[in-house]
PDB file of N, CA and C in Angstrom:
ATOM      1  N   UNK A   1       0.846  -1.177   0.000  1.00  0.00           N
ATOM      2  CA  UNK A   1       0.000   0.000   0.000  1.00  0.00           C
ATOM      3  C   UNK A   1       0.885   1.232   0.000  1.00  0.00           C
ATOM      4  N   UNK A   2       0.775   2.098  -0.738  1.00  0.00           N
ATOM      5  CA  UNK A   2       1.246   3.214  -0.901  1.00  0.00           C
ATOM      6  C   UNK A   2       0.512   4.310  -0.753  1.00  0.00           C
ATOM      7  N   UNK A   3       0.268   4.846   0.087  1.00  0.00           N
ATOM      8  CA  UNK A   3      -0.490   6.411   0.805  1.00  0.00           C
ATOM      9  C   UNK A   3       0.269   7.606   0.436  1.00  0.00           C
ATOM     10  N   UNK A   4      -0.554   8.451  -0.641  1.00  0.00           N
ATOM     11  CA  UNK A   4       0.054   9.893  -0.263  1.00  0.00           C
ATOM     12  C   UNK A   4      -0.078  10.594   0.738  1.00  0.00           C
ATOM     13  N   UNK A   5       0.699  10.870   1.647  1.00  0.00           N
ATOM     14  CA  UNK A   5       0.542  12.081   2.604  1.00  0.00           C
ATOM     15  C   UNK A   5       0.053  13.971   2.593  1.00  0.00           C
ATOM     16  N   UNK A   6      -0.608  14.521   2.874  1.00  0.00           N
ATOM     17  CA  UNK A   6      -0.560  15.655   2.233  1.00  0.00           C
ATOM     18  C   UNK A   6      -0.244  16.282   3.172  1.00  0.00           C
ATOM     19  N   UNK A   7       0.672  17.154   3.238  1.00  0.00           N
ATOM     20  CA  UNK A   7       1.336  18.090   3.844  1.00  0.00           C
ATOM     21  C   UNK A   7       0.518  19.388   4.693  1.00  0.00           C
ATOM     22  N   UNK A   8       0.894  19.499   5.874  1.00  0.00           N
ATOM     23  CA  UNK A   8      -0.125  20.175   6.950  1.00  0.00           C
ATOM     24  C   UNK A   8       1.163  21.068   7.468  1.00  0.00           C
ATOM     25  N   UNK A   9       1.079  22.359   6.960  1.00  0.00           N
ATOM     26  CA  UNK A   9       2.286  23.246   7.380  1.00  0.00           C
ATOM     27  C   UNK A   9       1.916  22.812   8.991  1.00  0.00           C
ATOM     28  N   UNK A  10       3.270  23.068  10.019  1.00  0.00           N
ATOM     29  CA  UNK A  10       3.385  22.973  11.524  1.00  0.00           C
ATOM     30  C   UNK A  10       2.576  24.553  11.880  1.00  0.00           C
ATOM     31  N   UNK A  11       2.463  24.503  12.748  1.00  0.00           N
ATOM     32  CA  UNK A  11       1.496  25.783  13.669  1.00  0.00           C
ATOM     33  C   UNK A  11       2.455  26.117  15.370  1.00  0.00           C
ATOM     34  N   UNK A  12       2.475  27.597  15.237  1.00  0.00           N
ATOM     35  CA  UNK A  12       3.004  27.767  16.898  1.00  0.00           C
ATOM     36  C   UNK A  12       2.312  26.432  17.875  1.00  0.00           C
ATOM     37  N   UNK A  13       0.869  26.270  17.508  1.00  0.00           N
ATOM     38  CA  UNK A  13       0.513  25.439  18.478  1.00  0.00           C
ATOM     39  C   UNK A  13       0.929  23.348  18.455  1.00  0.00           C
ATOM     40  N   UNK A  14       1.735  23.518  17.154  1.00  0.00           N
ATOM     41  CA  UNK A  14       2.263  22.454  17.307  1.00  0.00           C
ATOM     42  C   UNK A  14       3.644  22.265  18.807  1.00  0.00           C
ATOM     43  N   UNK A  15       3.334  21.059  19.330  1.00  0.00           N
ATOM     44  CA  UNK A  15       4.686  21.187  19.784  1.00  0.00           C
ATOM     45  C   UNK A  15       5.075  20.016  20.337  1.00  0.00           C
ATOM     46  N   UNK A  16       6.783  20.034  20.652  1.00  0.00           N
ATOM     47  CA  UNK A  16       7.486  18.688  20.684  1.00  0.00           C
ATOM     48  C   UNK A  16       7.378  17.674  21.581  1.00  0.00           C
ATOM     49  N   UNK A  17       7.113  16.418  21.062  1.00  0.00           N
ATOM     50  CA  UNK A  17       6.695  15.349  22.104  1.00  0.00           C
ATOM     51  C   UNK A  17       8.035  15.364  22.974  1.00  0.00           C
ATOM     52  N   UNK A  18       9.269  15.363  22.878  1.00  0.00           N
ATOM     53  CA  UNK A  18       9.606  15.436  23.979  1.00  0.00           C
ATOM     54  C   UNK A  18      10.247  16.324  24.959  1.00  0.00           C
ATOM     55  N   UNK A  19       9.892  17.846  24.668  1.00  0.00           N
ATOM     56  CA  UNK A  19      10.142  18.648  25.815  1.00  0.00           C
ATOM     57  C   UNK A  19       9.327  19.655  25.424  1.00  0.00           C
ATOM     58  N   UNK A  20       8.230  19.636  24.660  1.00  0.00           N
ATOM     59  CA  UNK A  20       7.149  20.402  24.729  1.00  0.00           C
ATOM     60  C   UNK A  20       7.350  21.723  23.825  1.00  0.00           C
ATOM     61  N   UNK A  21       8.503  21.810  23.309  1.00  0.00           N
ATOM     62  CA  UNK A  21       9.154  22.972  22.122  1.00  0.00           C
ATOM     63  C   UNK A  21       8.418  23.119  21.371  1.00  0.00           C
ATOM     64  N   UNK A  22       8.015  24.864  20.658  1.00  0.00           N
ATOM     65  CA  UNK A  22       7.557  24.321  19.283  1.00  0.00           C
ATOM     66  C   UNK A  22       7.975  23.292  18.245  1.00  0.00           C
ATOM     67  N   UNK A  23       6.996  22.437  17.592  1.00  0.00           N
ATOM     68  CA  UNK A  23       7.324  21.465  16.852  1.00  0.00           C
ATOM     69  C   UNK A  23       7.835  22.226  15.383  1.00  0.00           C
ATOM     70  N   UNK A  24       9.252  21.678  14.627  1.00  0.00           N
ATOM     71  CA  UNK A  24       9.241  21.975  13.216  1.00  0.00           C
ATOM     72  C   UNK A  24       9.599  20.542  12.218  1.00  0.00           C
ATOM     73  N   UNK A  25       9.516  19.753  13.129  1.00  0.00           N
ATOM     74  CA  UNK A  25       9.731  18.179  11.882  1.00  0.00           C
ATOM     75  C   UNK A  25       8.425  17.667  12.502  1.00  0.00           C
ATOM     76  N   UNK A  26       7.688  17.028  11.746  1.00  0.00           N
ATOM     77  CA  UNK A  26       6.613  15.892  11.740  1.00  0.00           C
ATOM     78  C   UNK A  26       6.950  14.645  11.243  1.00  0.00           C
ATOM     79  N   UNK A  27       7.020  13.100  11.761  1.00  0.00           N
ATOM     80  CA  UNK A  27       7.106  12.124  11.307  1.00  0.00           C
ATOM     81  C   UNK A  27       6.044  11.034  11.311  1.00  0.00           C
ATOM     82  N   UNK A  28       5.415  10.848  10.234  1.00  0.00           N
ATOM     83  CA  UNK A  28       4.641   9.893  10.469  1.00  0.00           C
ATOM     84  C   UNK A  28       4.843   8.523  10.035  1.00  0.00           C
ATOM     85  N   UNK A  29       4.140   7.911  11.265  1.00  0.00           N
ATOM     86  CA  UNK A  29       5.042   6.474  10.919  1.00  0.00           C
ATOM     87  C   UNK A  29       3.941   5.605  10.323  1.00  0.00           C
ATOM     88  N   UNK A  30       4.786   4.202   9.977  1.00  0.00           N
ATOM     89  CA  UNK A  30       3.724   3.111   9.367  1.00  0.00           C
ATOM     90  C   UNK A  30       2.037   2.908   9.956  1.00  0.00           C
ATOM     91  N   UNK A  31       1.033   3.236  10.191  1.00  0.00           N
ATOM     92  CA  UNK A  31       0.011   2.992  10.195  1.00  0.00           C
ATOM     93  C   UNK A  31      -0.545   4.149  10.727  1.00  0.00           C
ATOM     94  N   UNK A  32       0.223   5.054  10.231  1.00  0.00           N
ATOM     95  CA  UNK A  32      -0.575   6.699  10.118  1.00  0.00           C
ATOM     96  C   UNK A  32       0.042   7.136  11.723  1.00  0.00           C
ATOM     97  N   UNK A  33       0.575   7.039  12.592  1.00  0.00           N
ATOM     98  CA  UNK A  33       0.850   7.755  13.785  1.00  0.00           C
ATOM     99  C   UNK A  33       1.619   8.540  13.487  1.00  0.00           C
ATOM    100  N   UNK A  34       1.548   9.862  13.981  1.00  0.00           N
ATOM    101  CA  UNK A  34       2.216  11.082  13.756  1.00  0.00           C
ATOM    102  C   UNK A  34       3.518  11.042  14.986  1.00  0.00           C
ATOM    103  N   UNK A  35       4.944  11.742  15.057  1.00  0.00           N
ATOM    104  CA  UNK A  35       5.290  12.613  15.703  1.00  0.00           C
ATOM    105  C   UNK A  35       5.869  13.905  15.867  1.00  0.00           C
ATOM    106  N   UNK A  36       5.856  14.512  16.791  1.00  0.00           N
ATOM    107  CA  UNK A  36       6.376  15.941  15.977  1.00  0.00           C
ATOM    108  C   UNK A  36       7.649  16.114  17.658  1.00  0.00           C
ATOM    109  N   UNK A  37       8.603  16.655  16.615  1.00  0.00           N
ATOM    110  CA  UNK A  37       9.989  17.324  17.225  1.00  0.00           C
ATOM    111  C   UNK A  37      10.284  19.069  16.877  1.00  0.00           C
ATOM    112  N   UNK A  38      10.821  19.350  18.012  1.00  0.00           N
ATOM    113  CA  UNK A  38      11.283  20.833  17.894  1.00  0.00           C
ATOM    114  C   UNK A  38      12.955  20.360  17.165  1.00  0.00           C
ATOM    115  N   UNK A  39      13.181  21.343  16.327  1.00  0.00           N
ATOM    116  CA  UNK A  39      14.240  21.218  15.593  1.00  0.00           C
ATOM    117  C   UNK A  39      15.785  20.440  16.504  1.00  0.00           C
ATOM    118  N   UNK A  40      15.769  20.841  17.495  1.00  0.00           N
ATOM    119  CA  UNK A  40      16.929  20.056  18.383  1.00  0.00           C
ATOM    120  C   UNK A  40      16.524  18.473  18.078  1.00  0.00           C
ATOM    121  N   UNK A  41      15.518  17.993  18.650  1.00  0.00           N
ATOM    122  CA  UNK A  41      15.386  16.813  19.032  1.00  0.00           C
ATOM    123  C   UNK A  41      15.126  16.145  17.899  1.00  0.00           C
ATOM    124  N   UNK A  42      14.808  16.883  16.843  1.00  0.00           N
ATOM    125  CA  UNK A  42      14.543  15.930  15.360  1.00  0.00           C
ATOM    126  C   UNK A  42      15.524  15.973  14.650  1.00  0.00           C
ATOM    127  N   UNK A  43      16.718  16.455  15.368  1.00  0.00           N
ATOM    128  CA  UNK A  43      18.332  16.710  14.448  1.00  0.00           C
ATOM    129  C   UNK A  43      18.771  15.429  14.724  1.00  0.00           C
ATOM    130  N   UNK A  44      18.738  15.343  16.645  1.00  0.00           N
ATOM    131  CA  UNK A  44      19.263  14.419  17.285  1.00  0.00           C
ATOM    132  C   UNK A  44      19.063  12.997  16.978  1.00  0.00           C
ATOM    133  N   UNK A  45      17.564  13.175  16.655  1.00  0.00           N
ATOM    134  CA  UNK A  45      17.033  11.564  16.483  1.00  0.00           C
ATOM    135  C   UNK A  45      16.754  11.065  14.791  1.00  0.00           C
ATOM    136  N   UNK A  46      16.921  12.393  14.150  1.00  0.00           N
ATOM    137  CA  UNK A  46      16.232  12.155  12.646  1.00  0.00           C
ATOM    138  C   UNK A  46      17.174  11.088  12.059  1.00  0.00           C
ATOM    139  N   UNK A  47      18.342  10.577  11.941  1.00  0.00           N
ATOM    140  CA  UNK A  47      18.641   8.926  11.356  1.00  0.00           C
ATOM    141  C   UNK A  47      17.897   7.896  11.725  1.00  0.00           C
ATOM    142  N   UNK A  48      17.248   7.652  12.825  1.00  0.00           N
ATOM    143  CA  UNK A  48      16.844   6.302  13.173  1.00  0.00           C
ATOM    144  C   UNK A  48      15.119   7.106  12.291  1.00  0.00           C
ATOM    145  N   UNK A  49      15.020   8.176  13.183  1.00  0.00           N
ATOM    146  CA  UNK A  49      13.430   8.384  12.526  1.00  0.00           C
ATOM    147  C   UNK A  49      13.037   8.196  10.992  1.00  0.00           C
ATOM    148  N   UNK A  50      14.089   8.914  10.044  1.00  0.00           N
ATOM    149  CA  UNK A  50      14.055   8.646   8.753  1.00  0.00           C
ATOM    150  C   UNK A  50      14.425   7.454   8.382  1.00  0.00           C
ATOM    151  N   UNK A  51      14.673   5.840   9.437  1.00  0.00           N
ATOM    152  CA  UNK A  51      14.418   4.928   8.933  1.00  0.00           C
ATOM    153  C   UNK A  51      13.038   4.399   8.845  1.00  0.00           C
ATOM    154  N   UNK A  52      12.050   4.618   9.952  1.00  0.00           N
ATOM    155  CA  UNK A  52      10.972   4.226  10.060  1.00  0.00           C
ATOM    156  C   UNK A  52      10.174   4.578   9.298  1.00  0.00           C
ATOM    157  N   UNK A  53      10.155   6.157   9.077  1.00  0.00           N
ATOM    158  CA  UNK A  53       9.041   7.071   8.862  1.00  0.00           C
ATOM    159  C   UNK A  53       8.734   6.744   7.234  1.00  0.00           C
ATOM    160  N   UNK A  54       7.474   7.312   6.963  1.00  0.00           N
ATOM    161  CA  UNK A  54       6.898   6.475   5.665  1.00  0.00           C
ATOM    162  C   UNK A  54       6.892   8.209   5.280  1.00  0.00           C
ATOM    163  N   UNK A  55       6.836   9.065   6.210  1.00  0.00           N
ATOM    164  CA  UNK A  55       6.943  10.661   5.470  1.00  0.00           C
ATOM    165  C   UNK A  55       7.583  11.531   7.025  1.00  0.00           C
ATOM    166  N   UNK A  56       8.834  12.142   6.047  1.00  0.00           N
ATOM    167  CA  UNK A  56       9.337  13.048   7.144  1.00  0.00           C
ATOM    168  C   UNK A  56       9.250  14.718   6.891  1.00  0.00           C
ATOM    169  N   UNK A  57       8.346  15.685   7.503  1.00  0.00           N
ATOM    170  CA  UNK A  57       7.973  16.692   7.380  1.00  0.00           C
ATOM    171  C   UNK A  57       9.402  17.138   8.557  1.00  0.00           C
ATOM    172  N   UNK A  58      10.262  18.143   7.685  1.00  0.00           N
ATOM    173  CA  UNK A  58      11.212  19.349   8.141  1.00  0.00           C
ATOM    174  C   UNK A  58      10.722  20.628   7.636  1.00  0.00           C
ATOM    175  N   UNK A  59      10.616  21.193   8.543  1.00  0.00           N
ATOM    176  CA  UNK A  59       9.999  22.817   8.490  1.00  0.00           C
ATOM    177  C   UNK A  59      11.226  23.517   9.113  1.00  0.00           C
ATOM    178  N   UNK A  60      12.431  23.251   9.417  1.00  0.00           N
ATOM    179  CA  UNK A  60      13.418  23.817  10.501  1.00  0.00           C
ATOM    180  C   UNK A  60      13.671  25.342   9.636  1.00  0.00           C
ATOM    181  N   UNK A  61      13.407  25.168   8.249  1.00  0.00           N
ATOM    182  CA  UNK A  61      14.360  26.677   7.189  1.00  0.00           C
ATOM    183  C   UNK A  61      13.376  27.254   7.652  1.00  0.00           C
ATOM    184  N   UNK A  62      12.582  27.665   8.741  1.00  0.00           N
ATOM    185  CA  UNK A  62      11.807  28.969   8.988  1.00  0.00           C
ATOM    186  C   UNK A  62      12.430  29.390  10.030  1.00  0.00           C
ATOM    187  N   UNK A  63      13.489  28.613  10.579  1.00  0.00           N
ATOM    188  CA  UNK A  63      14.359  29.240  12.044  1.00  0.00           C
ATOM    189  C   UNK A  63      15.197  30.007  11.019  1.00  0.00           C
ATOM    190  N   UNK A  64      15.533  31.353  12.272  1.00  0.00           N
ATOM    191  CA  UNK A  64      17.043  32.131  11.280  1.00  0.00           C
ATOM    192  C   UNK A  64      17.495  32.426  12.409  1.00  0.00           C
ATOM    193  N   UNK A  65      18.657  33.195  11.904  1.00  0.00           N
ATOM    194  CA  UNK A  65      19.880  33.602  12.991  1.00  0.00           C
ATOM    195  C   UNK A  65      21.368  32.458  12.628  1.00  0.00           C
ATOM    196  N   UNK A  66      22.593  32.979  13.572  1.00  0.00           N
ATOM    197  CA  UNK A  66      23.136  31.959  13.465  1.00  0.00           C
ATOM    198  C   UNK A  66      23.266  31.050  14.650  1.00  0.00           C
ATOM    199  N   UNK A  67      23.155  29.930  14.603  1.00  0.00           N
ATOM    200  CA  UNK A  67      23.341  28.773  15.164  1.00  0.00           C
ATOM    201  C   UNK A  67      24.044  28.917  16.372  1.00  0.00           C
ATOM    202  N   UNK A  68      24.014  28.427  17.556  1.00  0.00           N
ATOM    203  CA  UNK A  68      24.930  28.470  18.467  1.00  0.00           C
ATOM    204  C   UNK A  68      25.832  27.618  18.426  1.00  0.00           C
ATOM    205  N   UNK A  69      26.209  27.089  17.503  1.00  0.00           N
ATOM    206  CA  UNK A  69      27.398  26.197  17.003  1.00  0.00           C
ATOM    207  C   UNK A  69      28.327  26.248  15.952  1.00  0.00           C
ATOM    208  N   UNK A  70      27.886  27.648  15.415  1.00  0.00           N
ATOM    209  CA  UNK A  70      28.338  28.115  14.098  1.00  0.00           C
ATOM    210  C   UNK A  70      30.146  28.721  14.886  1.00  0.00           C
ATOM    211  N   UNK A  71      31.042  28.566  13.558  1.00  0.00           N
ATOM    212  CA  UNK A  71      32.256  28.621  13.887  1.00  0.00           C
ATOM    213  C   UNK A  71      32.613  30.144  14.160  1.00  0.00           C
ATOM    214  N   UNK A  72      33.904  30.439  15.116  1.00  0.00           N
ATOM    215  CA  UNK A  72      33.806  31.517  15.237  1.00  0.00           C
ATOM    216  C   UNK A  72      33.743  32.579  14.134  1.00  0.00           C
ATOM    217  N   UNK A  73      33.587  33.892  14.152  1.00  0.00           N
ATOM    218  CA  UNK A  73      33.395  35.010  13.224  1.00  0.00           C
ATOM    219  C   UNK A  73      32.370  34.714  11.832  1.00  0.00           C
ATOM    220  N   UNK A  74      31.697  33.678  12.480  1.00  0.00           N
ATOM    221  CA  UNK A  74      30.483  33.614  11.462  1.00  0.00           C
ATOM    222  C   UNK A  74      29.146  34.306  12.703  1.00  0.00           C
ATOM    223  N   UNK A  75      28.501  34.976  11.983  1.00  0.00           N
ATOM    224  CA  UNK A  75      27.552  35.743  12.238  1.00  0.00           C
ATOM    225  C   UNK A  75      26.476  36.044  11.168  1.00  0.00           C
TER     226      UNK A  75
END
């Protein structure tokens, strides 16, 4: 079975199953269960998730600024 997914932009009122962040990745897995991560935690976990997931929604390119990991004299 092959399901198209249709895409549901994320909302402020989305937010991350595990520390309650706004959500910007959505993963839904094999028999339609959704989850949603705030950009940290869907960085952290997105290899194993993008094995499962049958559709992986990243919304993170609406964050800006630079990174708190960005090398020095980048700004």
């Amino acid at each position: 079975m092959n399901a198209t997914i249709a895409p549901v932009e994320l909302s402020a009122a989305d937010r991350c199953d595990r520390c309650g962040a706004r959500a910007y990745i959505r993963v839904v897995l094999p028999g339609g269960a959704d989850l949603l991560f705030c950009a940290h935690h869907g960085r952290t976990h997105e290899p194993a998730l993008r094995e499962r997931a049958v559709h992986f929604q990243d919304e993170t390119g609406q964050l800006t600024g630079t990174p708190g990991t960005a090398p020095d004299g980048e700004r």
